[in-house]
Protein backbone atom coordinates (compact mmCIF):
# COMPACT_ATOMS: atom_id res chain seq x y z
CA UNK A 1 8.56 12.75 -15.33
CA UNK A 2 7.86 10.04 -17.42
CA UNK A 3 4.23 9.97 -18.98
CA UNK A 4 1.60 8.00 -17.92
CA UNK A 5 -0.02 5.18 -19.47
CA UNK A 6 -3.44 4.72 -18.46
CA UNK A 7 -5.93 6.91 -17.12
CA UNK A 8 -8.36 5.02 -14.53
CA UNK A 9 -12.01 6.04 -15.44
CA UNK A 10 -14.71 5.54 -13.28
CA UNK A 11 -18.44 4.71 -14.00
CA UNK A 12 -21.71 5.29 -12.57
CA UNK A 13 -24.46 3.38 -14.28
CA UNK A 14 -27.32 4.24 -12.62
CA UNK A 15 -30.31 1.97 -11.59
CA UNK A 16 -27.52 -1.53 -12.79
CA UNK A 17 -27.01 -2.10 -8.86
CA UNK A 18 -28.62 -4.13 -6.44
CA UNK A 19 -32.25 -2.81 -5.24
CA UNK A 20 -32.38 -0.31 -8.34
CA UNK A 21 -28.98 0.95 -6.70
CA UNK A 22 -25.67 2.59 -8.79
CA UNK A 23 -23.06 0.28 -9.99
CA UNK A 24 -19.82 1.70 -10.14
CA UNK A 25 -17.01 0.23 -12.39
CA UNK A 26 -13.31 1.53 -12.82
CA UNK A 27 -11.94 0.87 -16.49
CA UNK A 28 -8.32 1.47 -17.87
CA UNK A 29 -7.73 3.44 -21.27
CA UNK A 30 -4.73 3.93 -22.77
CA UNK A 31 -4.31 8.02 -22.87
CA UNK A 32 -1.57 7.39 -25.80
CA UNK A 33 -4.29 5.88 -27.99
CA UNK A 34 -7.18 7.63 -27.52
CA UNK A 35 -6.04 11.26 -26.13
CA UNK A 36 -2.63 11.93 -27.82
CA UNK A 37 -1.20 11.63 -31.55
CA UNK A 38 2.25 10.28 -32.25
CA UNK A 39 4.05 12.99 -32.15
CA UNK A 40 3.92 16.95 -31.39
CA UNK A 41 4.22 18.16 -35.05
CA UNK A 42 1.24 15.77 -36.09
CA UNK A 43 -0.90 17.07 -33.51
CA UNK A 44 0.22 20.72 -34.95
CA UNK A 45 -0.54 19.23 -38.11
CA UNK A 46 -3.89 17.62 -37.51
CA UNK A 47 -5.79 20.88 -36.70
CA UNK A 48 -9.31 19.38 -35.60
CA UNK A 49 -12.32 21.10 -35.70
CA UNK A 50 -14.34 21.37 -32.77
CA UNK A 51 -17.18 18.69 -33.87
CA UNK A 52 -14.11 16.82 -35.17
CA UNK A 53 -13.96 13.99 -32.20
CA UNK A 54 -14.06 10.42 -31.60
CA UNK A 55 -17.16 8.83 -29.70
CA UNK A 56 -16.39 5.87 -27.18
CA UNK A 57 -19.75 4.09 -26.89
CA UNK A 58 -17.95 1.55 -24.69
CA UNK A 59 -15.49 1.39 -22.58
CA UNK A 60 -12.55 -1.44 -22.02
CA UNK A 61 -13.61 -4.01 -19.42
CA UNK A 62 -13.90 -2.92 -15.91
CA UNK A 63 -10.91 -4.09 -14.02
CA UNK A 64 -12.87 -3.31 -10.38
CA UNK A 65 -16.84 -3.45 -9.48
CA UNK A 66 -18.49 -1.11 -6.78
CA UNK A 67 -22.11 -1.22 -5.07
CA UNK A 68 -23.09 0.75 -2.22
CA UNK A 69 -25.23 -1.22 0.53
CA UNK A 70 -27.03 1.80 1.92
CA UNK A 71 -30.51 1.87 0.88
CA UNK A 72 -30.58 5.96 1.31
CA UNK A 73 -27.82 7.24 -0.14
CA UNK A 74 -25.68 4.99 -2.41
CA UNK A 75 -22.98 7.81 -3.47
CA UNK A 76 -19.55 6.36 -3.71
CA UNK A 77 -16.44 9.18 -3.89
CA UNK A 78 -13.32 8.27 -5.63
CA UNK A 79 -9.68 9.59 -4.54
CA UNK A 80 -6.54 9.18 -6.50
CA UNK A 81 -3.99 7.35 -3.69
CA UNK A 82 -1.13 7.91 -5.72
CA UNK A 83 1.58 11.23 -5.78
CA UNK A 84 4.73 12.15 -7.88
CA UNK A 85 7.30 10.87 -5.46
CA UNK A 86 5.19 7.56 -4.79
CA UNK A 87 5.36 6.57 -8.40
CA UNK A 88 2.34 3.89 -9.44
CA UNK A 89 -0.99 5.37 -11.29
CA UNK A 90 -3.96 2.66 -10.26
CA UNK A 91 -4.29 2.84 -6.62
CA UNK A 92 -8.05 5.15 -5.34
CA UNK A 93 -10.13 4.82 -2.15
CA UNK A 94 -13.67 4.15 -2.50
CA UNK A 95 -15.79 5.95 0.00
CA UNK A 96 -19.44 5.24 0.54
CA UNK A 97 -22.03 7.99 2.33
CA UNK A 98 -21.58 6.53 5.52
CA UNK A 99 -17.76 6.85 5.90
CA UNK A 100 -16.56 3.42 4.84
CA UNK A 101 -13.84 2.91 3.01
CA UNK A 102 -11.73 0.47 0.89
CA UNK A 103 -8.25 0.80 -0.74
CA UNK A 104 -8.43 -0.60 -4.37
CA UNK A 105 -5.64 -1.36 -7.21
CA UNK A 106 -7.16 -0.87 -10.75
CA UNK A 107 -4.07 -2.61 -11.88
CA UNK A 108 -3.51 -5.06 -9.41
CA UNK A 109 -7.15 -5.93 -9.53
CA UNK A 110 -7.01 -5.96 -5.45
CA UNK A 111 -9.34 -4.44 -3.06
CA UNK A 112 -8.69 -3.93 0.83
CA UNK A 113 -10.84 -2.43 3.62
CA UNK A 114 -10.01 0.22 5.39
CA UNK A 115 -10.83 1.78 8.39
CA UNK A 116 -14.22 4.12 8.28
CA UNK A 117 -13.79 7.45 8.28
CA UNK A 118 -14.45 9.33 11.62
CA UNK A 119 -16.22 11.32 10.38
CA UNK A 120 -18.55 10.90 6.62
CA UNK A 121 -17.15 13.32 4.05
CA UNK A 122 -19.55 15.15 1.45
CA UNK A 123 -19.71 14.57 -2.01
CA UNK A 124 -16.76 15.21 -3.85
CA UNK A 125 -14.24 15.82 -0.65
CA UNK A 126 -10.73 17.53 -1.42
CA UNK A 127 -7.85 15.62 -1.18
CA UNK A 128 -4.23 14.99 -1.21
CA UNK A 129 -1.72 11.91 -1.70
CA UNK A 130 1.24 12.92 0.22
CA UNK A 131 4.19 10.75 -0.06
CA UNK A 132 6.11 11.29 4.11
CA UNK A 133 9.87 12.24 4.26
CA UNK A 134 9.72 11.27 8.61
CA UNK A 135 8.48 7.73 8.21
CA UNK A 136 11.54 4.96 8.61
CA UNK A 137 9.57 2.15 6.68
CA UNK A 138 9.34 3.62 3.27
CA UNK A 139 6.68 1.46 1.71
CA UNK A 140 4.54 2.90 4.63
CA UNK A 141 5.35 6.92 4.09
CA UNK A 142 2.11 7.11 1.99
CA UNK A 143 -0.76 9.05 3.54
CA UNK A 144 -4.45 10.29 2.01
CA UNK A 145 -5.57 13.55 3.44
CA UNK A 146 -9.28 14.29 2.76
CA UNK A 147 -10.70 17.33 3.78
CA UNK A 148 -14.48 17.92 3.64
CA UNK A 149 -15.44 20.57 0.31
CA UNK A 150 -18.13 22.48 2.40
CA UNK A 151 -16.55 22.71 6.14
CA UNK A 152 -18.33 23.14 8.77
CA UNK A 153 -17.53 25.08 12.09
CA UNK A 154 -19.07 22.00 14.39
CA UNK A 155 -17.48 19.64 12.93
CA UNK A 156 -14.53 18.49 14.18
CA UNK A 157 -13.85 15.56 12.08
CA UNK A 158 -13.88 17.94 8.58
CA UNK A 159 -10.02 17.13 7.76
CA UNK A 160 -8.14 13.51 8.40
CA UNK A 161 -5.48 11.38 6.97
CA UNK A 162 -5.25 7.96 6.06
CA UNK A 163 -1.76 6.99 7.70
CA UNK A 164 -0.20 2.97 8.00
CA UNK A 165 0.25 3.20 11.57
CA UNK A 166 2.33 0.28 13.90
CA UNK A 167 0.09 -2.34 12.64
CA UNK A 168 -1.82 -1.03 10.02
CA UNK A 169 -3.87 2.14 8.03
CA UNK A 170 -5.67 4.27 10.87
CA UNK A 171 -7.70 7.68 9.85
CA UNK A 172 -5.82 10.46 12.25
CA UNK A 173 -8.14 13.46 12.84
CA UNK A 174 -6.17 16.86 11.93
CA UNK A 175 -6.93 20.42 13.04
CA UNK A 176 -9.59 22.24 10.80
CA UNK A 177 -9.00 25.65 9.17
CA UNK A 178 -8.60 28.16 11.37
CA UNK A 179 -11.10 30.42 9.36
CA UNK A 180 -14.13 27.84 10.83
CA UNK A 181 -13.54 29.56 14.20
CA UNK A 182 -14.95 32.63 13.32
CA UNK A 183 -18.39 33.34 14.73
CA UNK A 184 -18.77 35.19 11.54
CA UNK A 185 -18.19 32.33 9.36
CA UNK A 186 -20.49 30.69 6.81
CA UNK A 187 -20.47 27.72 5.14
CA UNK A 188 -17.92 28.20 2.58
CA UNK A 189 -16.86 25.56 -0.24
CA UNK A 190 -13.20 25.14 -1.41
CA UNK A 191 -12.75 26.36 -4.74
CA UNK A 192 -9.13 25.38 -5.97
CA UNK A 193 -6.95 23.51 -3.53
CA UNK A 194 -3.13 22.24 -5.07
CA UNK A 195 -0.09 21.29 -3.25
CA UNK A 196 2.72 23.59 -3.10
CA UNK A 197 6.59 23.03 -4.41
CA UNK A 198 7.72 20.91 -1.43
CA UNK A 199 5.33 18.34 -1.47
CA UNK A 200 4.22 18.50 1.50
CA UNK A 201 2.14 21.91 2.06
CA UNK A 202 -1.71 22.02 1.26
CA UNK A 203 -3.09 25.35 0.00
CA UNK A 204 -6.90 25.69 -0.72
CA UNK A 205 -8.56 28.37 -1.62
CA UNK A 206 -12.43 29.80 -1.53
CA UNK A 207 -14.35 31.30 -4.27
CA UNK A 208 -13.24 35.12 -5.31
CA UNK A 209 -16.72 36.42 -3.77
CA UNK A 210 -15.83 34.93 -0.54
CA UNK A 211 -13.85 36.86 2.56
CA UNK A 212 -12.15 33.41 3.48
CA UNK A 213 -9.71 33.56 1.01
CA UNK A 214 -6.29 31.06 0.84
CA UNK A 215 -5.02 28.81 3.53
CA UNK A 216 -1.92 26.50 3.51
CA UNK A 217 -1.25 23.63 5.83
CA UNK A 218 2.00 22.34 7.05
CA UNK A 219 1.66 18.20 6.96
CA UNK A 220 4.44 17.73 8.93
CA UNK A 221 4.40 20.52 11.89
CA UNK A 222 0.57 19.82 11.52
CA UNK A 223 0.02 23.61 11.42
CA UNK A 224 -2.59 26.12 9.57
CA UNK A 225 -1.37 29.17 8.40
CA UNK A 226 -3.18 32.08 5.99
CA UNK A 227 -1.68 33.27 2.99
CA UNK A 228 -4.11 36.32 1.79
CA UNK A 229 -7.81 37.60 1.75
CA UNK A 230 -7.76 36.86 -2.00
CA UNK A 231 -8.41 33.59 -3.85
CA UNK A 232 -6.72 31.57 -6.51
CA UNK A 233 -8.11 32.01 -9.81
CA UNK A 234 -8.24 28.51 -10.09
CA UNK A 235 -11.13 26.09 -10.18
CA UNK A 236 -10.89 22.62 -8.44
CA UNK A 237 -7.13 20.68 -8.56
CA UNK A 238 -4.12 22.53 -9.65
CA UNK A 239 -0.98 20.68 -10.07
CA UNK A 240 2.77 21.22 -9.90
CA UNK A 241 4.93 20.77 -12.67
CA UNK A 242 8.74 21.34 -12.02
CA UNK A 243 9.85 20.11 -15.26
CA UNK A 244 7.34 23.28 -17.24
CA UNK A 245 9.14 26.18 -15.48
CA UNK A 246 8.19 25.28 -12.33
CA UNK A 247 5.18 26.14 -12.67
CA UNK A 248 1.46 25.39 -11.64
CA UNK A 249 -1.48 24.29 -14.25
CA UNK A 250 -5.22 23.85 -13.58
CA UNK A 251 -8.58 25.31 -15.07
CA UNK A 252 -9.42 28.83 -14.73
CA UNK A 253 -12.14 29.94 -11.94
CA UNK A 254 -14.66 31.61 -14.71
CA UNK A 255 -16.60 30.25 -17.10
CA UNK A 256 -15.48 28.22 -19.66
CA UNK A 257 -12.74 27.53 -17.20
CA UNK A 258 -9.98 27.42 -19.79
CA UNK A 259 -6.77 25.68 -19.31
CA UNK A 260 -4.15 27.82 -17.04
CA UNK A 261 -0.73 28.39 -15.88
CA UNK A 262 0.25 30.39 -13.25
CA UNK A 263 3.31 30.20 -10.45
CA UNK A 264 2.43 30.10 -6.70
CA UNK A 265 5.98 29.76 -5.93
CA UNK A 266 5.50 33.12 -4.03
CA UNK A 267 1.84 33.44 -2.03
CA UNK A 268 3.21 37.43 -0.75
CA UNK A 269 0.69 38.26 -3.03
CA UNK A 270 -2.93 37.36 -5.09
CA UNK A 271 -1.51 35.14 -7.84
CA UNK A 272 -2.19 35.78 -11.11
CA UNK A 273 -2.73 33.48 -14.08
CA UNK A 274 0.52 33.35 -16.82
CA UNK A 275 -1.57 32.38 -19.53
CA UNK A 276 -4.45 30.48 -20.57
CA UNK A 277 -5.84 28.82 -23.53
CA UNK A 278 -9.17 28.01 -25.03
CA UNK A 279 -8.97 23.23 -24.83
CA UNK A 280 -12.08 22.62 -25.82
CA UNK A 281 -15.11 24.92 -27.91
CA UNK A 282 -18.18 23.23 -27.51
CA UNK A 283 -21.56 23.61 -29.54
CA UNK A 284 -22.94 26.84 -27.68
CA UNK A 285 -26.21 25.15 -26.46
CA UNK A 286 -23.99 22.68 -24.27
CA UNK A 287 -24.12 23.73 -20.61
CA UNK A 288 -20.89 23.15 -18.59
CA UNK A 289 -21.47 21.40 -15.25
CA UNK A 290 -17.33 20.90 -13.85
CA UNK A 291 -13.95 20.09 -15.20
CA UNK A 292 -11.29 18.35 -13.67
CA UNK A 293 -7.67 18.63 -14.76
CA UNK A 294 -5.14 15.12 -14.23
CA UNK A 295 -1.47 15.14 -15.12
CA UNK A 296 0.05 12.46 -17.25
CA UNK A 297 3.75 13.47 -17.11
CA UNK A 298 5.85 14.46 -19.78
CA UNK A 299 4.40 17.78 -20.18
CA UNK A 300 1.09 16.15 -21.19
CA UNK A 301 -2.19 16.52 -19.40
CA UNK A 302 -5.73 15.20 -19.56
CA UNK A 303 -9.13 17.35 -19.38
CA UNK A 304 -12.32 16.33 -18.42
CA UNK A 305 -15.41 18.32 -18.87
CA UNK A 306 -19.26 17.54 -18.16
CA UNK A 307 -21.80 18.91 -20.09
CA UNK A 308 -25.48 19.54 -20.01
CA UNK A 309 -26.42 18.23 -23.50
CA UNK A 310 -30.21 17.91 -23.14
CA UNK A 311 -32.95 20.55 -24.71
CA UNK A 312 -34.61 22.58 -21.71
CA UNK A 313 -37.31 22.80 -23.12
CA UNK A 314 -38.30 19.24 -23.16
CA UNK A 315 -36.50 18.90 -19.53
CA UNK A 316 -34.25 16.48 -21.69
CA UNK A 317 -30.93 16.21 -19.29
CA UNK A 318 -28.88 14.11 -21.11
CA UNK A 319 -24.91 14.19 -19.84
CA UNK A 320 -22.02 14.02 -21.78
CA UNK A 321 -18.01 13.88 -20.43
CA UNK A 322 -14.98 15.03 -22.73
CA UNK A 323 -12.00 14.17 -22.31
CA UNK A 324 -8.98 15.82 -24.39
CA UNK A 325 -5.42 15.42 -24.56
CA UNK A 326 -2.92 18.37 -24.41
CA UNK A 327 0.41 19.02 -24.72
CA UNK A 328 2.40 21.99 -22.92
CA UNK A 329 5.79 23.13 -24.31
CA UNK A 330 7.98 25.47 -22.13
CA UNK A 331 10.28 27.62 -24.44
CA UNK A 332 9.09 27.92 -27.40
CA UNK A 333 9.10 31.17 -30.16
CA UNK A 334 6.71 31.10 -33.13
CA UNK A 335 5.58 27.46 -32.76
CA UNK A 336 9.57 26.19 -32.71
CA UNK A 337 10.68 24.57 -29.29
CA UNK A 338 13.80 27.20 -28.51
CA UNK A 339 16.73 26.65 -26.03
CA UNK A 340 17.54 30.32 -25.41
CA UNK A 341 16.17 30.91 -22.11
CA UNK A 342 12.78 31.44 -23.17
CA UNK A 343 9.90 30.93 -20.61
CA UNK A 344 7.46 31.43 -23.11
CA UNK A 345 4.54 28.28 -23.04
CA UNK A 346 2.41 27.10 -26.29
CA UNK A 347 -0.27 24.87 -25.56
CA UNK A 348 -1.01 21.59 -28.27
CA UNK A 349 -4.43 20.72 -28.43
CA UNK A 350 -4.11 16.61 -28.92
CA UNK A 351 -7.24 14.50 -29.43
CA UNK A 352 -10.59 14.44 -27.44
CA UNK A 353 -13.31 11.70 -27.19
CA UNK A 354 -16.80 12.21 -26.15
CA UNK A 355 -18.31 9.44 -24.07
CA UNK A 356 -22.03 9.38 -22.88
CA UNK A 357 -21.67 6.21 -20.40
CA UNK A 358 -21.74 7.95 -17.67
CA UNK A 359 -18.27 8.98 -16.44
CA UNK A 360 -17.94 10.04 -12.96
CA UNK A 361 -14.68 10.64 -12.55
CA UNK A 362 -11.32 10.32 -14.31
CA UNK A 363 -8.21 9.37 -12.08
């Protein structure tokens, strides 16, 4: 898979929108310039410290401008629209609190509505661009599936998919989790969620202290089906790479939640991680809030973590978001790439850049 070029970062400047409101704004960096050096062996080579990293005061032009119109709540979400098979990079759908939605091109500088939502979604909803293999009109196969994060047993609007229909995009409500049945069943968030080698089976998984445990969905027999009592030891998206062993990559669930690999190629059994590595060591006084993890292609990836930067003691909450590049090699002996066989992995630690501007998301 050929890398990516740009990385679409959105903004939340708070108090900039209408009626003291949040303006969101979605910018385009270029991850070769600011994330990754030239080559491998220069990145070896380069060694940085862990104060040793570039600040971005400002970010390039926004390429697409968002307000919310709701006086109570003026949260907007932010999904990727894009997969591996669908190729492209820049198309999202912006949500709002009250289930409204548009389809946007960062690159294309386009926006389009959409149909609301049946249903609102929480903050930060799960989901899933899913590229169809039973659709005859192939520049229609696309389809978003959002799931609610926290889902709730009376709810039966918690999962749907954005599908083109005859005429045009339609939400289509789809069966919750099977787990939500249970009288017993509280509340329970979804951890780590991924999708599985052939592209078209969802697996999410709840926290390790949780009796939920892992789930996998069937998109195209439309079916739930549960794969263990135990959870992934993963924390939020995990993602697929075929061309690293076949294997899967996403933060680990504990704190620092240090970048993993594992293989899920087999759910018989509790998964356990391969290896993981230690991307970013921040000043100790720095409180992690969440991480994201966003493939680039190429065996490259980019990692975003929020921090608590403020002093406590002066009830100073000042943010900050990280983002660093790194590099994966699969068969590799003492630092050399090899060509023996070997599934051995050896992370490169690339560049990072600290950014203070508010950062919401990265896409």
């Amino acid at each position: 898979m050929k890398a990516r070029q740009f990385l679409n970062v959105v903004m939340e400047r708070y108090g900039t929108g209408g009626a003291g409101g949040s303006l969101y704004t979605v910018s385009r960096i270029k991850a070769k310039e600011h994330l990754f050096y030239r080559s491998t062996a220069e990145a070896q080579a380069a060694e940085k410290s862990r104060f040793d990293m570039e600040c971005i005061s400002r970010m390039p032009t926004s390429r697409l401008r968002f307000e919310a119109y709701r006086s109570d709540d003026k949260r907007l979400n932010f999904l990727p629209f894009y997969g591996r098979r669908s190729g492209g990079d820049s198309k999202m759908l912006c949500m709002d609190a009250a289930g409204h939605t548009v389809l946007c091109d960062a690159a294309g500088l386009s926006v389009m509505p959409a149909p609301c939502l049946n249903e609102p979604k929480v903050d930060s909803p799960v989901s899933f661009s899913i590229t169809r293999t039973n659709v005859e009109t192939p520049n229609r196969a696309d389809a978003l599936y959002v799931l609610d994060r926290f889902v709730t047993s009376r709810n039966s609007f918690n999962f749907e998919a954005l599908m083109f229909g005859e005429k045009t995009w339609d939400w289509v409500r789809l069966p919750p989790p099977p787990y939500v049945n249970n009288p017993a069943y509280n509340s329970t968030s979804i951890q780590s969620y991924t999708l599985l080698a052939d592209g078209s089976t969802i697996c999410i998984s709840s926290p390790r202290h949780s009796l939920v445990g892992t789930y996998c969905f069937d998109t195209i027999s439309c079916k739930w089906s549960k794969a263990g009592r135990w959870a992934l030891p993963l924390y939020g998206r995990a993602e697929h790479v075929p061309e690293l062993g076949n294997l899967w990559f996403g933060m680990a669930d504990n704190s620092p939640h240090n970048f993993s690999a594992l293989d899920l190629s087999n759910l018989d059994g509790a998964p356990k991680l391969l290896q993981d590595w230690q991307d970013l060591d921040p000043p100790e006084d720095w409180v992690q809030m969440r991480c994201s993890l966003l493939y680039l292609g190429a065996g490259k990836f980019c990692i975003t973590k929020f921090f608590n930067i403020g002093d406590p003691d002066t009830e100073d909450n000042t943010t900050a978001a990280v983002l660093t590049g790194v590099e994966v090699l699969c068969g590799v002996s003492g630092g050399e790439v090899v060509h023996g066989g070997s599934s051995e992995l050896q992370m490169i630690k690339h560049k990072s850049f600290i950014s203070y501007d508010g950062i919401q998301c990265v896409l």
